[in-house]
PDB file of N, CA and C in Angstrom:
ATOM      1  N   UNK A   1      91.315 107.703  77.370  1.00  0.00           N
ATOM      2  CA  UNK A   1      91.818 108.479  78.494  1.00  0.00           C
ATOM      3  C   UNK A   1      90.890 109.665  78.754  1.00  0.00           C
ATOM      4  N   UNK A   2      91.156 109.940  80.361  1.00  0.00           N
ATOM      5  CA  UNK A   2      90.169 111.096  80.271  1.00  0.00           C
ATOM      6  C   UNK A   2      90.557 111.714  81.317  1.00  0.00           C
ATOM      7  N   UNK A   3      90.196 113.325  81.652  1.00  0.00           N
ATOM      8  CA  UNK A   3      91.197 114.315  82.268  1.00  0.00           C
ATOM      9  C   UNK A   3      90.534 113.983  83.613  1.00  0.00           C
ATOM     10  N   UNK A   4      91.964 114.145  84.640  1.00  0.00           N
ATOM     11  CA  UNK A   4      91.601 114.285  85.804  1.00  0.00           C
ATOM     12  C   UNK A   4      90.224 115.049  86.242  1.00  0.00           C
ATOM     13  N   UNK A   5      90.017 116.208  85.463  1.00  0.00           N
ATOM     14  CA  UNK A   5      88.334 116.740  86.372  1.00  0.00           C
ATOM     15  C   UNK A   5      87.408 115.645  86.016  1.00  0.00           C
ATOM     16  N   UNK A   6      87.424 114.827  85.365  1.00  0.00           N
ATOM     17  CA  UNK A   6      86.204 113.285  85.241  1.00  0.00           C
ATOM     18  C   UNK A   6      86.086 112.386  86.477  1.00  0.00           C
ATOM     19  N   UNK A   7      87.305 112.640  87.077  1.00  0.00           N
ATOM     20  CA  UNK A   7      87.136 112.034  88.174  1.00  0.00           C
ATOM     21  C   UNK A   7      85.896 112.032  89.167  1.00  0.00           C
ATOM     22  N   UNK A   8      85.426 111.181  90.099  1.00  0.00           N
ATOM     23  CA  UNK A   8      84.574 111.280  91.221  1.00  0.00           C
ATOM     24  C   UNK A   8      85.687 111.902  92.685  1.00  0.00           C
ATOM     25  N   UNK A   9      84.644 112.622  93.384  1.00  0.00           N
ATOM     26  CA  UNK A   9      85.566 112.804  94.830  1.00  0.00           C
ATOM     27  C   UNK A   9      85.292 111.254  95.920  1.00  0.00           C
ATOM     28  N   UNK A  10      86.999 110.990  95.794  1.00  0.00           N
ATOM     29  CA  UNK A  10      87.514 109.587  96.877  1.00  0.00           C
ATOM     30  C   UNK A  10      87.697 109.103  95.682  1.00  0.00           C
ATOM     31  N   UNK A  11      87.428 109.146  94.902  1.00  0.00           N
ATOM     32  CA  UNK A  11      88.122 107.902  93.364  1.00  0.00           C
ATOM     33  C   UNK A  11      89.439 108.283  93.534  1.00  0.00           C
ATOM     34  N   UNK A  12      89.985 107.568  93.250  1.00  0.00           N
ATOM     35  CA  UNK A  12      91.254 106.836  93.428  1.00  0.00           C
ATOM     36  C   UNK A  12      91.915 106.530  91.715  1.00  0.00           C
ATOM     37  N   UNK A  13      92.485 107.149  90.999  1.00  0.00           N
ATOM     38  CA  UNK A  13      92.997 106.754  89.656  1.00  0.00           C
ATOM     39  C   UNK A  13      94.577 106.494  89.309  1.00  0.00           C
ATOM     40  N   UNK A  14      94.942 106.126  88.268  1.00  0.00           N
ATOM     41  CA  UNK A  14      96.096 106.200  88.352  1.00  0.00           C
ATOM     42  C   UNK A  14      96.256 106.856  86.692  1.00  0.00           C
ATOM     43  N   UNK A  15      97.848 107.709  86.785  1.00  0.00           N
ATOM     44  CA  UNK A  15      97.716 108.913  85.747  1.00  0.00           C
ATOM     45  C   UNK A  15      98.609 107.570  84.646  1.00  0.00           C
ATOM     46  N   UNK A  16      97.851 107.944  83.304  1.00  0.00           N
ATOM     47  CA  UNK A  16      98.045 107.274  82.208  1.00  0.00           C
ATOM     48  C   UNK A  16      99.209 108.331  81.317  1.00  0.00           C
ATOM     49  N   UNK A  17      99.259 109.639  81.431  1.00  0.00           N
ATOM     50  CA  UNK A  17      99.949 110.526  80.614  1.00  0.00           C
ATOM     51  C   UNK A  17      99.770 112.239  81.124  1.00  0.00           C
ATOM     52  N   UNK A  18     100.823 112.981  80.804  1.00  0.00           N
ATOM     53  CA  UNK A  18     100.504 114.550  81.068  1.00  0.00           C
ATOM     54  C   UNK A  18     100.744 115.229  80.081  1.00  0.00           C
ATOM     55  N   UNK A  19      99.782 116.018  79.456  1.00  0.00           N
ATOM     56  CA  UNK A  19      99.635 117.238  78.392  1.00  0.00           C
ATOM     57  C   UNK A  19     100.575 118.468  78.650  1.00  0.00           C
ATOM     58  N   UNK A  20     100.961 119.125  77.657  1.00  0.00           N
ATOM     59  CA  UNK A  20     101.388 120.412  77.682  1.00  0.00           C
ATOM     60  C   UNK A  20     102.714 120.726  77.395  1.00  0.00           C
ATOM     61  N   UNK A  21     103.176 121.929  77.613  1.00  0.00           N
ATOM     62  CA  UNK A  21     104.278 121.993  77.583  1.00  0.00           C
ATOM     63  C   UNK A  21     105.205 121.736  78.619  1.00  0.00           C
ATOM     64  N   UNK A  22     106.885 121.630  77.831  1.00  0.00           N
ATOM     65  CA  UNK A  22     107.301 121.164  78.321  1.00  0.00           C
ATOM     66  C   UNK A  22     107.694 121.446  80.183  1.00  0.00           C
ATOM     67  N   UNK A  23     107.780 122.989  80.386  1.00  0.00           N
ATOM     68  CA  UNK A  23     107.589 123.418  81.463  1.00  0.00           C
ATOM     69  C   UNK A  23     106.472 123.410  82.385  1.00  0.00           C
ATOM     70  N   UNK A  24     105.735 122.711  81.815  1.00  0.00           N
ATOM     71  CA  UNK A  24     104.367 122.792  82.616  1.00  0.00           C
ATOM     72  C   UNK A  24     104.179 121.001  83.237  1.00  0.00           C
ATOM     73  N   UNK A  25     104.611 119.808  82.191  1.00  0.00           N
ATOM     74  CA  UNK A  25     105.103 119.081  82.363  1.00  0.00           C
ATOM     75  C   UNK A  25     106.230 118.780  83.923  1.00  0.00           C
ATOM     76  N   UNK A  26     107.314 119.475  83.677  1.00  0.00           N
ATOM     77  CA  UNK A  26     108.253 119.265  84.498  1.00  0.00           C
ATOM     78  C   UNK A  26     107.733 120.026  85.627  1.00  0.00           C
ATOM     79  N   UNK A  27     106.725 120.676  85.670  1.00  0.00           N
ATOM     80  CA  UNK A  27     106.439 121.188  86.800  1.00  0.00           C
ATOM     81  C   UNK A  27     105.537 120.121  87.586  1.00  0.00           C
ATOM     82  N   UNK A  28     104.312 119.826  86.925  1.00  0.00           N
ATOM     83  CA  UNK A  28     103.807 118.938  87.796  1.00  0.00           C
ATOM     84  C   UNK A  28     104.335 117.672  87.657  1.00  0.00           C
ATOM     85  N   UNK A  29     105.162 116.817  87.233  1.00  0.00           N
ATOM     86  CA  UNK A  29     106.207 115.872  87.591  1.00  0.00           C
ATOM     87  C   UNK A  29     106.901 116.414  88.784  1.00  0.00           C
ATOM     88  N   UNK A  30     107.012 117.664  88.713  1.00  0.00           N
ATOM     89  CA  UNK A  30     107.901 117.653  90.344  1.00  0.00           C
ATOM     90  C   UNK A  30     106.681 117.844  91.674  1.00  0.00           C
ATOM     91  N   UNK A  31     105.323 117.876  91.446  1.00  0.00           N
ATOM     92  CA  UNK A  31     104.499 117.934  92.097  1.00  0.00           C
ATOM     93  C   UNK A  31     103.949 116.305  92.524  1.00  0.00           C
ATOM     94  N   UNK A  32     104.800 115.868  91.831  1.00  0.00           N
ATOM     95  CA  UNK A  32     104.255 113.698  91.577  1.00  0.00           C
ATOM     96  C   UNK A  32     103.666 113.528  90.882  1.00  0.00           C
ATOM     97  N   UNK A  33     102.937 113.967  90.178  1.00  0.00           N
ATOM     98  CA  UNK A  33     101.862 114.129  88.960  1.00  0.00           C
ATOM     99  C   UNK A  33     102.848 113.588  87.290  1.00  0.00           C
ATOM    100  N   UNK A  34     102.825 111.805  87.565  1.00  0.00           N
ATOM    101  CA  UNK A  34     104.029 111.575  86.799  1.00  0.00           C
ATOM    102  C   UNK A  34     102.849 110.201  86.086  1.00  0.00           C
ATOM    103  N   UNK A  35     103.197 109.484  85.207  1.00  0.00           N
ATOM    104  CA  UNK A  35     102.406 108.453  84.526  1.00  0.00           C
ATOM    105  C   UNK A  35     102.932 107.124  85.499  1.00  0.00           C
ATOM    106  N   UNK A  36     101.705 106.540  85.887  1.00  0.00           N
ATOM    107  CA  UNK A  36     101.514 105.014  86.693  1.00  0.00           C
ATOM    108  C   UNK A  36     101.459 105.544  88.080  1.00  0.00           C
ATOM    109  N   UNK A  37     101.352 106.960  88.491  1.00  0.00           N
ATOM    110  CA  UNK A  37     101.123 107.451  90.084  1.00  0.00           C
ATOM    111  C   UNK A  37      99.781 107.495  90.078  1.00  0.00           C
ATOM    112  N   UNK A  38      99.111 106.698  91.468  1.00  0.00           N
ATOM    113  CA  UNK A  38      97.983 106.916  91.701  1.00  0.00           C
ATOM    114  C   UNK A  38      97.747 108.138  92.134  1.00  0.00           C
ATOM    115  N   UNK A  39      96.477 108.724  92.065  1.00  0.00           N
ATOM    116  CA  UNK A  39      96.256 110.248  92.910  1.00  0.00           C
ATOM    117  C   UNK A  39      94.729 109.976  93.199  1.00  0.00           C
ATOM    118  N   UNK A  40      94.358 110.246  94.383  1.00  0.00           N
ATOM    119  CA  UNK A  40      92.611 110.565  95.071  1.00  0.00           C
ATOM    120  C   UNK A  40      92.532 111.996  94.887  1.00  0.00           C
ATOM    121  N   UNK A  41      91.192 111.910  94.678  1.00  0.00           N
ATOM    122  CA  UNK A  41      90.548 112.963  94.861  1.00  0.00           C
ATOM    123  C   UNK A  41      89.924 113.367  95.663  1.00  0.00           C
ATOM    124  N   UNK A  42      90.437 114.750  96.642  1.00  0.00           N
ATOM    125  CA  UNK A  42      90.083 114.749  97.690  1.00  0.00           C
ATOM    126  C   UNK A  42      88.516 115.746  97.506  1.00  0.00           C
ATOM    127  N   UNK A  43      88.295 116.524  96.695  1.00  0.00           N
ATOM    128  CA  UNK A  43      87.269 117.560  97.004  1.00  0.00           C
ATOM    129  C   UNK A  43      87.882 118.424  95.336  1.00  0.00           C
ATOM    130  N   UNK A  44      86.434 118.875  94.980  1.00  0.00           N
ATOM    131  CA  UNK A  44      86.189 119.700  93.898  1.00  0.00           C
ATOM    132  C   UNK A  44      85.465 121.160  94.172  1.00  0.00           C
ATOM    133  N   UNK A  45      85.820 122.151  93.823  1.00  0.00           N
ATOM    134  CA  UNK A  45      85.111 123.520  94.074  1.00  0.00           C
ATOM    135  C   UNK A  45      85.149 124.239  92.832  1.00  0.00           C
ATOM    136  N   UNK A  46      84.094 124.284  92.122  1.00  0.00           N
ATOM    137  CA  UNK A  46      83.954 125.018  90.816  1.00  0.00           C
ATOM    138  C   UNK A  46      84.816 124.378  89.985  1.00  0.00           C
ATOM    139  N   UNK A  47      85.270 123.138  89.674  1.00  0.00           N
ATOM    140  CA  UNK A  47      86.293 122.420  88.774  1.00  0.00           C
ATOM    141  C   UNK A  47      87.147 122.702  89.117  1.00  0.00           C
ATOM    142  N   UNK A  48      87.573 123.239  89.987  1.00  0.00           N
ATOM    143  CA  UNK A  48      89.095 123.213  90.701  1.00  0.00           C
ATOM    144  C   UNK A  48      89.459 122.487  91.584  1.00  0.00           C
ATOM    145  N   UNK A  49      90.665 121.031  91.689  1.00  0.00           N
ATOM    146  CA  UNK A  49      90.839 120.314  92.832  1.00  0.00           C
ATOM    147  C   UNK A  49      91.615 120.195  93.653  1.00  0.00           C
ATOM    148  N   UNK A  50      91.218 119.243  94.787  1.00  0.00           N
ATOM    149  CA  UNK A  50      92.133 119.267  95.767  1.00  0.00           C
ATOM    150  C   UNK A  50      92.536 117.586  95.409  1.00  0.00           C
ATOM    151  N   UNK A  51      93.958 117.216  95.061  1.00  0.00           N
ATOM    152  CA  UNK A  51      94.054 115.968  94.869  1.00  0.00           C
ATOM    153  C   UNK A  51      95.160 115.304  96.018  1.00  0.00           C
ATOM    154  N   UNK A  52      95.415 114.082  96.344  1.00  0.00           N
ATOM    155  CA  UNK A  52      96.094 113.551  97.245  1.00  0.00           C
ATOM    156  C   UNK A  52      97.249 113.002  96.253  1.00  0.00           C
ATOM    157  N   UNK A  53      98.317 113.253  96.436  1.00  0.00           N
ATOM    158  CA  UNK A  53      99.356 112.582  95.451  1.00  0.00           C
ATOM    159  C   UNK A  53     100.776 112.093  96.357  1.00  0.00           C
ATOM    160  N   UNK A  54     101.292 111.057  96.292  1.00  0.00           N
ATOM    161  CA  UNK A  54     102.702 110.809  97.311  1.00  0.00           C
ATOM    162  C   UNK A  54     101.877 111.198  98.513  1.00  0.00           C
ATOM    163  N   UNK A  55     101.116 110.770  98.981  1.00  0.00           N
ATOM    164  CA  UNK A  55     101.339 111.415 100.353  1.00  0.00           C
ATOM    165  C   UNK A  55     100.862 112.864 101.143  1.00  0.00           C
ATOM    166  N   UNK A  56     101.002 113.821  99.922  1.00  0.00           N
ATOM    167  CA  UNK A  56     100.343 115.537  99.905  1.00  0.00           C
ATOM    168  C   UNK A  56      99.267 115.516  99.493  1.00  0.00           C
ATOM    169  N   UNK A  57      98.529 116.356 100.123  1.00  0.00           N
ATOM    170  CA  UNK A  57      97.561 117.697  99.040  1.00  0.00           C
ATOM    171  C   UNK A  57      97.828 118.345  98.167  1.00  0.00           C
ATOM    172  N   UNK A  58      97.513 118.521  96.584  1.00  0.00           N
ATOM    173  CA  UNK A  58      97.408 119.429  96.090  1.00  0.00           C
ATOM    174  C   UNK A  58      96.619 120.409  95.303  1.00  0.00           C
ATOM    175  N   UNK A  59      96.612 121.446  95.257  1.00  0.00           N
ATOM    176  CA  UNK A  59      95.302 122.090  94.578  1.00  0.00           C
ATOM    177  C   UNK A  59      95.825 122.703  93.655  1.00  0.00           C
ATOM    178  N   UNK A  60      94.734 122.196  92.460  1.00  0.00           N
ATOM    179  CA  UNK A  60      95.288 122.442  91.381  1.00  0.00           C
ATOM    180  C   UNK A  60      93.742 122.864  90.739  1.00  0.00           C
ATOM    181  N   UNK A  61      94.067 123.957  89.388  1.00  0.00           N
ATOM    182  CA  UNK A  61      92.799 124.462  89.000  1.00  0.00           C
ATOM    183  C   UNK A  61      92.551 123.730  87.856  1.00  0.00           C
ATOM    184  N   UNK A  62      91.305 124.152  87.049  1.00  0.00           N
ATOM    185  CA  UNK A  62      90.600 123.251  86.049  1.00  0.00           C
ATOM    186  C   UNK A  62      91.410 122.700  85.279  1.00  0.00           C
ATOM    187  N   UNK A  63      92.296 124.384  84.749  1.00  0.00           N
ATOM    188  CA  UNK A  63      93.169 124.429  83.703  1.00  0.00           C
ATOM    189  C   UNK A  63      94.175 123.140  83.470  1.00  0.00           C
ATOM    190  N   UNK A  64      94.634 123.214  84.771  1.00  0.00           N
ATOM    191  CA  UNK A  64      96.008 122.159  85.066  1.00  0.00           C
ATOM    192  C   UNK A  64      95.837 120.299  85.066  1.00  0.00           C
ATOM    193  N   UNK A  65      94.550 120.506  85.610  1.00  0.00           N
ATOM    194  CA  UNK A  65      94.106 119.173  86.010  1.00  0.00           C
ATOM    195  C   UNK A  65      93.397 118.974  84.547  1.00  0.00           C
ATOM    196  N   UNK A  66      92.883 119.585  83.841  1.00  0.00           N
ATOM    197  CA  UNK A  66      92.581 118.966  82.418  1.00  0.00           C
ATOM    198  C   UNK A  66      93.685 118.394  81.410  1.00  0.00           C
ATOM    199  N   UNK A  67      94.937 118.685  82.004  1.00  0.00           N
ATOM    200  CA  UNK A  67      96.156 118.593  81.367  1.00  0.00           C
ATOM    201  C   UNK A  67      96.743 116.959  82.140  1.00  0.00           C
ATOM    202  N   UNK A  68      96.237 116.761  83.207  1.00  0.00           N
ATOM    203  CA  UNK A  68      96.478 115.347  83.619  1.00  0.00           C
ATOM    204  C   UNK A  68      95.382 114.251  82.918  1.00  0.00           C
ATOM    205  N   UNK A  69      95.308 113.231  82.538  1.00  0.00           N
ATOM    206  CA  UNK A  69      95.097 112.074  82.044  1.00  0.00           C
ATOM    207  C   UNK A  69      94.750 110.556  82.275  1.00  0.00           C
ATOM    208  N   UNK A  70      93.841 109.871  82.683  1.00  0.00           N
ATOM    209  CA  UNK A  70      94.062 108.943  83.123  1.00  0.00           C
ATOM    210  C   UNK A  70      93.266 108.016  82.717  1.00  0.00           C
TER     211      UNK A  70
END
């Protein structure tokens, strides 16, 4: 497995698992950021991304997105 910032921008992955605690967890589960959801990658700026998930945008920083998995 390997963290969402490995991704390419327009790759297309699907999330295998999410790190952290448990509040940090339930947070981006409520963002869609859940295991077997695909997410694109829309654009990277200094390791911080913009990802496509359900349907939305979201931007999320290094920190967070190293905590996604795929």
């Amino acid at each position: 497995m390997m963290p969402l910032t490995m991704a390419g921008i327009g790759e297309t992955v699907t999330i295998a698992k999410v790190t952290g605690k448990e509040e940090v967890c339930q947070h981006l589960a409520e963002l869609g950021f859940v295991p077997a959801a695909d997410v694109t990658i829309v654009s990277k700026i200094s390791g911080n991304l913009i990802i496509r998930v359900k349907g939305s945008r979201i931007a999320l920083d290094k920190t967070m997105a190293n905590r996604i998995l795929y």
